[in-house]
C-alpha atoms as a PDB file:
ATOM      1  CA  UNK A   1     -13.652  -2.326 -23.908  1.00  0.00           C
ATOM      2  CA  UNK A   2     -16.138  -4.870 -22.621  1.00  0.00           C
ATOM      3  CA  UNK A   3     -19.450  -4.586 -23.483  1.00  0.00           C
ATOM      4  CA  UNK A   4     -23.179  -5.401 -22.501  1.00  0.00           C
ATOM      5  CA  UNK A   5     -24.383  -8.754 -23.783  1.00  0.00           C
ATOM      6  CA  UNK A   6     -27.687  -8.650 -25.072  1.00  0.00           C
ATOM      7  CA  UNK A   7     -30.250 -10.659 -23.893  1.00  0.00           C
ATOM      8  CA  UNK A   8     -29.992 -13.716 -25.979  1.00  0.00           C
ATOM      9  CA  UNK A   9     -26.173 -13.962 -25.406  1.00  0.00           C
ATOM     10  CA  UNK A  10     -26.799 -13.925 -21.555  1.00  0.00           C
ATOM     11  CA  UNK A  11     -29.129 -16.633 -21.989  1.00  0.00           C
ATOM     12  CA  UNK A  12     -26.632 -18.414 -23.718  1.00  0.00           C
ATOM     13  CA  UNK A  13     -23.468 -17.771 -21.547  1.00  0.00           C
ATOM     14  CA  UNK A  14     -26.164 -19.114 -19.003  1.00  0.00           C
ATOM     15  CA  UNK A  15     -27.262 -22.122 -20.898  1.00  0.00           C
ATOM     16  CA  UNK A  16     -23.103 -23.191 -21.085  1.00  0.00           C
ATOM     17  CA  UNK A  17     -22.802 -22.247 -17.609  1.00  0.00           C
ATOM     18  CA  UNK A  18     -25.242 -24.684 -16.115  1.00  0.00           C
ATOM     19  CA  UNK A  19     -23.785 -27.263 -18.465  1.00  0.00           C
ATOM     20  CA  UNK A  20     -20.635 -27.228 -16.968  1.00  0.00           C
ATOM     21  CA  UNK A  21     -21.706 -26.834 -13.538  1.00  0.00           C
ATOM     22  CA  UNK A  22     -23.480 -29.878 -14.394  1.00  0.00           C
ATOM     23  CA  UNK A  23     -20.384 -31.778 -15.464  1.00  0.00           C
ATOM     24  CA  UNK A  24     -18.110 -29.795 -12.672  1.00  0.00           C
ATOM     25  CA  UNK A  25     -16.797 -30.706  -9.248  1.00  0.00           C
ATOM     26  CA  UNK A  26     -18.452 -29.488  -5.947  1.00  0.00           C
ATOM     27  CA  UNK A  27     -17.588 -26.089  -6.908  1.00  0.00           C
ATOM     28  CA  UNK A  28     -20.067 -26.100  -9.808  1.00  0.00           C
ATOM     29  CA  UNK A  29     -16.296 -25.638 -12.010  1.00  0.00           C
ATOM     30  CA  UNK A  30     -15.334 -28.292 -15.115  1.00  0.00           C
ATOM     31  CA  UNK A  31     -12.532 -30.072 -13.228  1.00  0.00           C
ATOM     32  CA  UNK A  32      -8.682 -30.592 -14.826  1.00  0.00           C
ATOM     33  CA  UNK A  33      -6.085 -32.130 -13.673  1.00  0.00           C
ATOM     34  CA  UNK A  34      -5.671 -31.879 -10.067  1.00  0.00           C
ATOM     35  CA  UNK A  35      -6.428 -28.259  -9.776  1.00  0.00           C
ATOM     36  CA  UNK A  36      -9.693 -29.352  -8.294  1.00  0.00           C
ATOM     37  CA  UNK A  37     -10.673 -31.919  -5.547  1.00  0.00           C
ATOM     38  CA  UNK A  38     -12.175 -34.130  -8.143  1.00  0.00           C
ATOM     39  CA  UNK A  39     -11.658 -35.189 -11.888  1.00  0.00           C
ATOM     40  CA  UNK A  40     -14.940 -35.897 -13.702  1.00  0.00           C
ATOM     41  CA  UNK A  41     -15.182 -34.420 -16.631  1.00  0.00           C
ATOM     42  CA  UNK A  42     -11.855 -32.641 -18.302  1.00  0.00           C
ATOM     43  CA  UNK A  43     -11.921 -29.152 -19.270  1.00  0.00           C
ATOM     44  CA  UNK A  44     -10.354 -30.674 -22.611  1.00  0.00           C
ATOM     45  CA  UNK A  45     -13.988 -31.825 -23.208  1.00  0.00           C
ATOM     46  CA  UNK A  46     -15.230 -28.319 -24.126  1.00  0.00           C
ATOM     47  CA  UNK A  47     -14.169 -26.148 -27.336  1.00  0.00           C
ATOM     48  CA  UNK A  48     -12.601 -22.645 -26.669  1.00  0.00           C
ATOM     49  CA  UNK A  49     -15.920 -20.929 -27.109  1.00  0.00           C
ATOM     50  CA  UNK A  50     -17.757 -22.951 -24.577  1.00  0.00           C
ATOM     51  CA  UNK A  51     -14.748 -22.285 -22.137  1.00  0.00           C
ATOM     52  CA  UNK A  52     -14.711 -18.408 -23.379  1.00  0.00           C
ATOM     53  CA  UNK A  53     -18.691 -18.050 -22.181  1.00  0.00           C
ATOM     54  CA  UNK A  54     -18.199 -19.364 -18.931  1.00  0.00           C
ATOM     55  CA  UNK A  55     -15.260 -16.982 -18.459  1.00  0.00           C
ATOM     56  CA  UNK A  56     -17.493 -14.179 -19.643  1.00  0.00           C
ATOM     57  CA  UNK A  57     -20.629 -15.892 -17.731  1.00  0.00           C
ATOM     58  CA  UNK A  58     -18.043 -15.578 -14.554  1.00  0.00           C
ATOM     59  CA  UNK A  59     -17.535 -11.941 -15.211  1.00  0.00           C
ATOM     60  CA  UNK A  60     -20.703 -10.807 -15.389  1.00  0.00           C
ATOM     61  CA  UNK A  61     -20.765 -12.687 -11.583  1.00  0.00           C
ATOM     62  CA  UNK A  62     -18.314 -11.049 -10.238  1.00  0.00           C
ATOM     63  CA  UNK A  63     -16.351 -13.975  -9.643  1.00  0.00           C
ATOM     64  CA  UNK A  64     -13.354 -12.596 -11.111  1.00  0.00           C
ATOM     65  CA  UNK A  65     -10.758 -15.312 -10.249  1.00  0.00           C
ATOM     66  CA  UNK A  66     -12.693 -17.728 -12.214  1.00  0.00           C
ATOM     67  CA  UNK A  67     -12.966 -15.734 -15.024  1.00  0.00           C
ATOM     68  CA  UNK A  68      -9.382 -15.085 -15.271  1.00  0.00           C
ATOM     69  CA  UNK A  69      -9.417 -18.869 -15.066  1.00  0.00           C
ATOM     70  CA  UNK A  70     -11.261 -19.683 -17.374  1.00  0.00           C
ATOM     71  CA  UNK A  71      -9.896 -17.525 -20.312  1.00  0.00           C
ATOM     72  CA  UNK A  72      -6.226 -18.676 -19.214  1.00  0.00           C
ATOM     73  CA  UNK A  73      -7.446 -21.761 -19.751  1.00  0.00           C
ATOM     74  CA  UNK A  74      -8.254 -21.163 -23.535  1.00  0.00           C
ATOM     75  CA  UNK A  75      -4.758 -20.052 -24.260  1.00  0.00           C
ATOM     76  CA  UNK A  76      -3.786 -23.402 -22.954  1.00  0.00           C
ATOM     77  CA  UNK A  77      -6.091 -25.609 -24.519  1.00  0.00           C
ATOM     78  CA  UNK A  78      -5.740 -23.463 -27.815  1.00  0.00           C
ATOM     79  CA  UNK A  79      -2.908 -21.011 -27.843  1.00  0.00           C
ATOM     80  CA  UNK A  80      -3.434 -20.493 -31.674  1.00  0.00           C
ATOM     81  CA  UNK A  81      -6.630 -19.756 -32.148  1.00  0.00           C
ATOM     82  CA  UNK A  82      -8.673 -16.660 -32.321  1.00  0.00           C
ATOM     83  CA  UNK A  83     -10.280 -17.573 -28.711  1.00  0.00           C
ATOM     84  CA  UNK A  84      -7.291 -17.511 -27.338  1.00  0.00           C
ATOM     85  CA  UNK A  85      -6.305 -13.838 -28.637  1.00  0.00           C
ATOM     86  CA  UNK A  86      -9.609 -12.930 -27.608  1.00  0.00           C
ATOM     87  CA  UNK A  87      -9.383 -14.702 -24.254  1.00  0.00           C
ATOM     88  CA  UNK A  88      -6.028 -13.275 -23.575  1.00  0.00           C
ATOM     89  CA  UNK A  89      -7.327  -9.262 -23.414  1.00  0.00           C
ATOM     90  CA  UNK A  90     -10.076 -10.908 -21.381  1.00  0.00           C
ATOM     91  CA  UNK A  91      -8.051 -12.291 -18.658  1.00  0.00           C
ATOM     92  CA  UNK A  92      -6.101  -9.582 -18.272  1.00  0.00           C
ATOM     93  CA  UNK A  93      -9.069  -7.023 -17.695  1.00  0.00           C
ATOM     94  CA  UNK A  94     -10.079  -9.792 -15.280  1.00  0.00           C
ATOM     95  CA  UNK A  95      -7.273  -9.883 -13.172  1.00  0.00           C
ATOM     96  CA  UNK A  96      -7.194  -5.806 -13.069  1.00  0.00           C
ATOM     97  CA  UNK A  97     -10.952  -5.771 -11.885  1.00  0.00           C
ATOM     98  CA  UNK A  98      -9.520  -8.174  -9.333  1.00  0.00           C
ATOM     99  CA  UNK A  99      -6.580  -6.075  -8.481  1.00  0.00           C
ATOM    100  CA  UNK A 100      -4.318  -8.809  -8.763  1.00  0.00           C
ATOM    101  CA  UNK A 101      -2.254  -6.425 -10.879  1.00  0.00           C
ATOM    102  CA  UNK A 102       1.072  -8.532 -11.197  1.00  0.00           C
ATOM    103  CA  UNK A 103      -1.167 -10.707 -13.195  1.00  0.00           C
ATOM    104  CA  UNK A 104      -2.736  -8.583 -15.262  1.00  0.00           C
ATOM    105  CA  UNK A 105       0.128  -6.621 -16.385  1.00  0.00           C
ATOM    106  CA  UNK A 106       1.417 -10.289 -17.157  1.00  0.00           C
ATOM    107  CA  UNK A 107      -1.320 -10.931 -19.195  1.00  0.00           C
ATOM    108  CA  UNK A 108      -1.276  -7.527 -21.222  1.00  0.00           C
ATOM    109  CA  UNK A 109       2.193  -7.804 -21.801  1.00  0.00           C
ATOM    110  CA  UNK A 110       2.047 -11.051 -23.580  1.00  0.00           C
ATOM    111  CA  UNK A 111      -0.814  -9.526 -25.409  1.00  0.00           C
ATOM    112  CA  UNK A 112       1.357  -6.778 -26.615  1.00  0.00           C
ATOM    113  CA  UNK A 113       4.237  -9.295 -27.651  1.00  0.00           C
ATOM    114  CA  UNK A 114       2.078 -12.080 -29.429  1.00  0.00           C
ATOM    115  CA  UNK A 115      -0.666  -9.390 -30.805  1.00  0.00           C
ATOM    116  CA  UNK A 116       1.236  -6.174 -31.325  1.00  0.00           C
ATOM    117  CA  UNK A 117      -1.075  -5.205 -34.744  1.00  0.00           C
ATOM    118  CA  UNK A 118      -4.150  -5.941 -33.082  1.00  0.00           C
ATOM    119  CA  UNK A 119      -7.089  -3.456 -32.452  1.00  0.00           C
ATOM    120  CA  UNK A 120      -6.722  -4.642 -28.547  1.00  0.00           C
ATOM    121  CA  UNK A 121      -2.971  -4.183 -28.543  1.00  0.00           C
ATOM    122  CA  UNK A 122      -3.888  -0.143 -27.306  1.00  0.00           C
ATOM    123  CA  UNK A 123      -6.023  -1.295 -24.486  1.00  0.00           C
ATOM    124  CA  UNK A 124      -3.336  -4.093 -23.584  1.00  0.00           C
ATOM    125  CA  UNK A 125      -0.978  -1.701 -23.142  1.00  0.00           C
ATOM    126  CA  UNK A 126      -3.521   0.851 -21.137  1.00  0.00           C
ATOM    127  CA  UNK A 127      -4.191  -1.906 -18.793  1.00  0.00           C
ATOM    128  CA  UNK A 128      -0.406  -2.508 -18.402  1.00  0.00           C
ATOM    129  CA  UNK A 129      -0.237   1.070 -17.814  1.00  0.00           C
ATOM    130  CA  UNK A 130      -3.106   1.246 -15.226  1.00  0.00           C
ATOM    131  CA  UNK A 131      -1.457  -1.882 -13.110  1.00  0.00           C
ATOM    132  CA  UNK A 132       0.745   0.551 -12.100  1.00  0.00           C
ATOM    133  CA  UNK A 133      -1.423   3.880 -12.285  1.00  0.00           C
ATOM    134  CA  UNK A 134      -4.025   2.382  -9.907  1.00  0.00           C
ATOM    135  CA  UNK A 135      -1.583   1.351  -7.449  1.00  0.00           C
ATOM    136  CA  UNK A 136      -0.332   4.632  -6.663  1.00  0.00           C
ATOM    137  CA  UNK A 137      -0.843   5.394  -3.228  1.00  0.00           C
ATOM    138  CA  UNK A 138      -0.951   8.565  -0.754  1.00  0.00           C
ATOM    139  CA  UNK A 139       2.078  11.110  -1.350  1.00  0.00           C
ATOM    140  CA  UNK A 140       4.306   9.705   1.573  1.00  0.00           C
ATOM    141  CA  UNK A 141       4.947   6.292  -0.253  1.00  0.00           C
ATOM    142  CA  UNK A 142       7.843   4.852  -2.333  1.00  0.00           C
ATOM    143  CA  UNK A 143       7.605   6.627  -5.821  1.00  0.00           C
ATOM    144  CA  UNK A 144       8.644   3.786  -8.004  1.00  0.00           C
ATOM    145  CA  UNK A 145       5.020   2.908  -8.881  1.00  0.00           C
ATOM    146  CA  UNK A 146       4.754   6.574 -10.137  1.00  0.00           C
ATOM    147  CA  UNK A 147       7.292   6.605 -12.719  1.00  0.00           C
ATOM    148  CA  UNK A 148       6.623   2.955 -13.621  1.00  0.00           C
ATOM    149  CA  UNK A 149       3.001   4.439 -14.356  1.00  0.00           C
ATOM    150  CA  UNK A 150       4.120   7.510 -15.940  1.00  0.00           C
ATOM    151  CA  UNK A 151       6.185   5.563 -18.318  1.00  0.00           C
ATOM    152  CA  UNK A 152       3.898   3.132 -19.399  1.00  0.00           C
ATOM    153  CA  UNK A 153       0.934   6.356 -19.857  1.00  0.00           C
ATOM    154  CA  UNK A 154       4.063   7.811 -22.182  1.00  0.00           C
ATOM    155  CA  UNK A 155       4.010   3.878 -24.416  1.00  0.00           C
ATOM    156  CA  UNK A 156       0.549   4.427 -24.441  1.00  0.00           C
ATOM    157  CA  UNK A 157       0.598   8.386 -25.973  1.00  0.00           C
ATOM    158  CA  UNK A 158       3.136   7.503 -27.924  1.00  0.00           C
ATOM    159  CA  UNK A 159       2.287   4.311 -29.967  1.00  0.00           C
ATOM    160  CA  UNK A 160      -1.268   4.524 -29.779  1.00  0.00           C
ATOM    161  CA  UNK A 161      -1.732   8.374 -30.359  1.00  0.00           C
ATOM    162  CA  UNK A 162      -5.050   8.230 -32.068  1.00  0.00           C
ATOM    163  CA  UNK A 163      -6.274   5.695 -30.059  1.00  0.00           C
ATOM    164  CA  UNK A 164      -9.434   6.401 -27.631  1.00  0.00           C
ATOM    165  CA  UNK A 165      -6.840   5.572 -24.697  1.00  0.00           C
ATOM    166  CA  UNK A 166      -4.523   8.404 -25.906  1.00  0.00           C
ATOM    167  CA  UNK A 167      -6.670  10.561 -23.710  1.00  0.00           C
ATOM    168  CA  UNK A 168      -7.193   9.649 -20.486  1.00  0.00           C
ATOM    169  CA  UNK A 169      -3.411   8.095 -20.553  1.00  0.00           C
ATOM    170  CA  UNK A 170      -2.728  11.377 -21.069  1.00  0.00           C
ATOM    171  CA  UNK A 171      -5.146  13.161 -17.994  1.00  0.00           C
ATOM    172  CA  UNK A 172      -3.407  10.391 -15.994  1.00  0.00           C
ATOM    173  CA  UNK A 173      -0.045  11.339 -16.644  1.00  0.00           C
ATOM    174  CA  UNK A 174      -0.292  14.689 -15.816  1.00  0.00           C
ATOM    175  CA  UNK A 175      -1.920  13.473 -12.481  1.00  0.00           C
ATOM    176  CA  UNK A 176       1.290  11.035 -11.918  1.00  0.00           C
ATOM    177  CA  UNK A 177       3.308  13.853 -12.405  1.00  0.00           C
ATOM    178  CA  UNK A 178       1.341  15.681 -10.223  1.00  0.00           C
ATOM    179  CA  UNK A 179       1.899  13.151  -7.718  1.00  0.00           C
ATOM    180  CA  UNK A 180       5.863  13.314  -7.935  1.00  0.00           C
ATOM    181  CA  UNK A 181       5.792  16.716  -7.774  1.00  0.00           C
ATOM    182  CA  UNK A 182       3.576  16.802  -4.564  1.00  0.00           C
ATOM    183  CA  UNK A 183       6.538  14.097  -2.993  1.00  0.00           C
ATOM    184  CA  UNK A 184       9.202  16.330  -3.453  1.00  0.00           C
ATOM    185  CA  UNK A 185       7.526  18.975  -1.723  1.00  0.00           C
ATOM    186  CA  UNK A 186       6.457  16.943   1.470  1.00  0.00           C
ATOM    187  CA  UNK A 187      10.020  16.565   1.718  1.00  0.00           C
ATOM    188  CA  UNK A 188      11.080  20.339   1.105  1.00  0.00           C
ATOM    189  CA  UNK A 189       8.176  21.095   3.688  1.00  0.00           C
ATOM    190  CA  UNK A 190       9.531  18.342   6.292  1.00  0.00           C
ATOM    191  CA  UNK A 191      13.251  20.000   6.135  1.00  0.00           C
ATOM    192  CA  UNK A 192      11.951  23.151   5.960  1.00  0.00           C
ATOM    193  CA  UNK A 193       9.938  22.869   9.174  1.00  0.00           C
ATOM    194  CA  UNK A 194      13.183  21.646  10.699  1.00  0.00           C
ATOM    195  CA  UNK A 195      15.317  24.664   9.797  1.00  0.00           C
ATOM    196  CA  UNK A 196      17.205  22.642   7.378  1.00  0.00           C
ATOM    197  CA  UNK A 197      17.219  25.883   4.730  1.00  0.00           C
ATOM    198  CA  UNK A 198      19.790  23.673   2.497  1.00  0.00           C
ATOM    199  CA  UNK A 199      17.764  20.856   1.748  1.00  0.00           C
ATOM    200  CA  UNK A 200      14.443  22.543   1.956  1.00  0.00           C
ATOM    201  CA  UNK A 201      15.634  24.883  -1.017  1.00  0.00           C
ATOM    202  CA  UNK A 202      17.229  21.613  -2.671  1.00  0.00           C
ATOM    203  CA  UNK A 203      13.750  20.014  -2.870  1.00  0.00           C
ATOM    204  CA  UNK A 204      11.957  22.911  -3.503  1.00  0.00           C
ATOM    205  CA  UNK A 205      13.956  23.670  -6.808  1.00  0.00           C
ATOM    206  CA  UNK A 206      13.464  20.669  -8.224  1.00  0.00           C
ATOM    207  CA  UNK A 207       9.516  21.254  -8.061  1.00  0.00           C
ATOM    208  CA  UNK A 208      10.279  24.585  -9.727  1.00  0.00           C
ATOM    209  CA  UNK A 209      13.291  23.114 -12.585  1.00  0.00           C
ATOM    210  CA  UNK A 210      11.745  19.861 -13.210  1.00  0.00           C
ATOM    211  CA  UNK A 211       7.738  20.129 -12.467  1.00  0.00           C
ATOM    212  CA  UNK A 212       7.062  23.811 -13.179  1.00  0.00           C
ATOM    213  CA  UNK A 213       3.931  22.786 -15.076  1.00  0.00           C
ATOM    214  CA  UNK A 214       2.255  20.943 -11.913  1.00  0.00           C
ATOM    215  CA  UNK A 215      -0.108  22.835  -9.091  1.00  0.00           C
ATOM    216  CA  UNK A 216       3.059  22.582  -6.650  1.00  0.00           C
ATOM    217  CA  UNK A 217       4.936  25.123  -8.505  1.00  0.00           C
ATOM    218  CA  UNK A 218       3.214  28.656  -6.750  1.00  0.00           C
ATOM    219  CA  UNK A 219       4.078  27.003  -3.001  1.00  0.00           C
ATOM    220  CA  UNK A 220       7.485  25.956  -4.514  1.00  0.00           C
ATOM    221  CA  UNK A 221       8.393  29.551  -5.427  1.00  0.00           C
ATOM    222  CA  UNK A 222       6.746  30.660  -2.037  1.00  0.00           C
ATOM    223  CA  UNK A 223       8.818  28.261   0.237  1.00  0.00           C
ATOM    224  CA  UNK A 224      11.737  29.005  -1.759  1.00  0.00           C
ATOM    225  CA  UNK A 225      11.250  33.082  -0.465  1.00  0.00           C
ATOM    226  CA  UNK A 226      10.675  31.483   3.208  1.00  0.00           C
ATOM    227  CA  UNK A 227      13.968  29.736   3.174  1.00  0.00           C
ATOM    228  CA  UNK A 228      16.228  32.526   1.269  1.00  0.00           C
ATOM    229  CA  UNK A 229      15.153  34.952   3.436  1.00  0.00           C
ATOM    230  CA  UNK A 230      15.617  32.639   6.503  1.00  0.00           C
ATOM    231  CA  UNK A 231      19.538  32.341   5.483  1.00  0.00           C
ATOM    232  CA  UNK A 232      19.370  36.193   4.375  1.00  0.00           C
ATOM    233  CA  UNK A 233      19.823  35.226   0.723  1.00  0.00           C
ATOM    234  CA  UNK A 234      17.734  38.410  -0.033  1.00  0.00           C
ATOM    235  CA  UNK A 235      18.306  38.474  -3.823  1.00  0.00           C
ATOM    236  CA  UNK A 236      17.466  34.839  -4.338  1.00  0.00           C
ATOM    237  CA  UNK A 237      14.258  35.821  -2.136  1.00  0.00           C
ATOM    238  CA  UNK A 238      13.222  38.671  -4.160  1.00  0.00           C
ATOM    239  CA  UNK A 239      13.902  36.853  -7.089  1.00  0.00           C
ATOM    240  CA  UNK A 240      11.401  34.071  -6.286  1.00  0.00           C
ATOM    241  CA  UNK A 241       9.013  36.495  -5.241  1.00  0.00           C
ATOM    242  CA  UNK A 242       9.032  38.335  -8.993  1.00  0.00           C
ATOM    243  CA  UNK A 243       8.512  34.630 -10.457  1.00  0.00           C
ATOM    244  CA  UNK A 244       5.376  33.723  -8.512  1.00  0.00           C
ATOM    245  CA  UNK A 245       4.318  37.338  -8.893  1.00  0.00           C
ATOM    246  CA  UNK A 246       4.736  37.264 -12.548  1.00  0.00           C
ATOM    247  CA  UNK A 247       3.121  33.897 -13.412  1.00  0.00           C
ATOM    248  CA  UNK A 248       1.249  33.692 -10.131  1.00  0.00           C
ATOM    249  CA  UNK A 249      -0.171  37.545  -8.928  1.00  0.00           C
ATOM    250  CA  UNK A 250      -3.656  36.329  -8.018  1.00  0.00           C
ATOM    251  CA  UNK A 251      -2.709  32.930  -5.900  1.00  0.00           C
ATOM    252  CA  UNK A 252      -2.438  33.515  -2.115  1.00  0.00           C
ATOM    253  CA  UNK A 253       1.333  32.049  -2.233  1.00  0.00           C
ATOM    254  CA  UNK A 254       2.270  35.308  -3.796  1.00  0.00           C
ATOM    255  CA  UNK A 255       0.707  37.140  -1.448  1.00  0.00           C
ATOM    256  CA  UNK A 256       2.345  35.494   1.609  1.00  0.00           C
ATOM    257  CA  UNK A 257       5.874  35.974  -0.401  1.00  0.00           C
ATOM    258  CA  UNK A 258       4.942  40.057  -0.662  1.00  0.00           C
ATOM    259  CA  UNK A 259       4.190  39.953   2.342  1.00  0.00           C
ATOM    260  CA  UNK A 260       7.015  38.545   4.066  1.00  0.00           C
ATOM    261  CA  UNK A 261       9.669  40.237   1.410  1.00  0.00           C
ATOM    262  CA  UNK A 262       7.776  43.750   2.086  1.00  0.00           C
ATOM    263  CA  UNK A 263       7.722  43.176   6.133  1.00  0.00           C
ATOM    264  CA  UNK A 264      11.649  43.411   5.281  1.00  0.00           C
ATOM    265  CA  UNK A 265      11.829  46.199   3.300  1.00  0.00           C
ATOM    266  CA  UNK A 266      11.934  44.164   0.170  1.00  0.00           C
ATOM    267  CA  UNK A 267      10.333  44.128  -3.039  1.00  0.00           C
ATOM    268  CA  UNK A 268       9.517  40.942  -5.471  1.00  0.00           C
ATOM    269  CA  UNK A 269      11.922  41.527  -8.030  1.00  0.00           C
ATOM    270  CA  UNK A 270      14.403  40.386  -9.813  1.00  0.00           C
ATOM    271  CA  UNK A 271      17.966  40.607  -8.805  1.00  0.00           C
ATOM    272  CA  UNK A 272      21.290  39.558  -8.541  1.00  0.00           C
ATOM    273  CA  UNK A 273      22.934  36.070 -10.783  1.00  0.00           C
ATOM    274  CA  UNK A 274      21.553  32.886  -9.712  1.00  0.00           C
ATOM    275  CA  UNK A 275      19.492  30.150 -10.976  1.00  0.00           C
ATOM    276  CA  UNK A 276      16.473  31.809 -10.176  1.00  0.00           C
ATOM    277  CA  UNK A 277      17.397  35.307 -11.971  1.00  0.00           C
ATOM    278  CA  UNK A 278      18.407  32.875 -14.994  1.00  0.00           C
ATOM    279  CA  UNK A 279      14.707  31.369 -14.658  1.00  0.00           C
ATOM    280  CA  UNK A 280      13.398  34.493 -14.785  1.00  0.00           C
ATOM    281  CA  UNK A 281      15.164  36.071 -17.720  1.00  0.00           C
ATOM    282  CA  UNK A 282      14.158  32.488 -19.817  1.00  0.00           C
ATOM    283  CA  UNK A 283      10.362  33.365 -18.708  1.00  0.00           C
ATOM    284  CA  UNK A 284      10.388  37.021 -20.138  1.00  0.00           C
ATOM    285  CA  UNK A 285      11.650  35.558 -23.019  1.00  0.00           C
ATOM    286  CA  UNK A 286       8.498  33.401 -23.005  1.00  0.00           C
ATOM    287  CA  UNK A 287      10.421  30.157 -22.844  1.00  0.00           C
ATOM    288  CA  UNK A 288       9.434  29.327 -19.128  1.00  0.00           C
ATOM    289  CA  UNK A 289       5.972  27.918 -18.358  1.00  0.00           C
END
């Protein structure tokens, strides 16, 4: 992770900062090339430290396109040294302060590839993780961010176990999952408001097959009475309702479900052969949730 600099290195990350804002175009930046306006004195000029502490000097600014500048630069200018390894993690937290997260994700992947040993390689490939994590939106959006992110947390739990990423890659996985889960039912809901029974239930099983660890599961079981009993499907309803009784008695979801399979003369129970009853057999056996 980045750390403070102490006192001294500020004033030296300063010291090399003024220097090259000294020797820089109007923009107080070394100029190269024609990147800039004007060519006075060449990045070239300065060794990969130099270039590294006014990347770091840029950070601690806030001017986070000229950081990731600057440490690209150093992997230019000296691709095989140890500034440029360093740089390399650098630029790439850069770019994800910046939310330019194409870039970043760029930047930790080539990490991973050149540096896979490293100490860094861990946070390279949380970063690369988070470019995708951090860019997942409200629930009614395109998914494909989600399981981009959720497979990325997995590289991250996976390879770097031990690591102090492991952790929260883990917390944010669950959340991701969370998230897909919480998709399928706006969908089951949408159908379901719309009499579409078929679908709803469609949706609404694959919260309760695939995602029966997340919050959604209780309402999943819930809508899933709503819709049987809408179709008169009353063994699949009561069914349901023994589930979310049995794993979920004190939620209000399985309250609703007694109530509407009661108001019918029904009770939450098991009954009848279908994928529900098979569900519910595997979770007496303990092998369900």
């Amino acid at each position: 992770m980045i750390r403070g600099n102490t006192i001294a290195r500020l004033a030296a990350i300063m010291t090399i900062a003024a220097l090259l804002a000294a020797c820089g175009g109007d923009d107080g930046r070394p100029t190269t090339g024609g990147f800039f306006n004007r060519q006075e004195v060449p990045l070239e000029t300065f060794s990969a430290e130099q270039i590294f502490e006014r990347g770091e000097f840029e950070l601690e600014q806030g001017d986070l396109t000229d950081a990731a500048f600057y440490f690209g630069e150093i992997e230019r200018l000296y691709p095989y040294s140890d500034w440029a390894r360093r740089a390399l993690i650098m630029q790439a937290f850069a770019y994800h302060r910046d939310r330019d997260y194409p870039n970043s994700r760029s930047s930790a992947q080539r990490f991973i590839d050149f540096y896979p040993d490293d100490d860094d390689a861990a946070y390279a490939q949380y970063l690369l993780a988070l470019s995708y994590y951090d860019q997942i939106d409200e629930v009614g959006r395109d998914q494909g961010l989600t399981f981009q992110a959720l497979q990325s947390l997995r590289e991250v739990i996976e390879r770097y176990p031990d690591s102090e990423y492991a952790k929260s890659s883990i917390l944010k996985f669950d959340l991701a999952f969370d998230h897909l889960a919480g998709k399928e039912m706006e969908i089951g809901r949408f159908y379901l408001r719309r009499d579409n029974f078929a679908a709803a239930i469609n949706r609404f099983r694959v919260v309760v097959e695939d995602f029966q660890t997340t919050t959604h599961t209780p309402e999943a079981l819930h809508r899933l009475v709503e819709a049987y009993l809408s179709l008169g499907l009353t063994d699949e309803a009561q069914t349901a309702g023994a589930i979310l009784g049995y794993n979920y008695q004190s939620t209000e979801w399985y309250q609703d479900s007694f109530n509407l399979l009661t108001g019918q003369g029904l009770q939450p129970n098991a009954r009848g052969n279908n994928w529900l009853s098979d569900i519910y057999r595997q979770m007496i056996r303990g092998r369900w949730l």
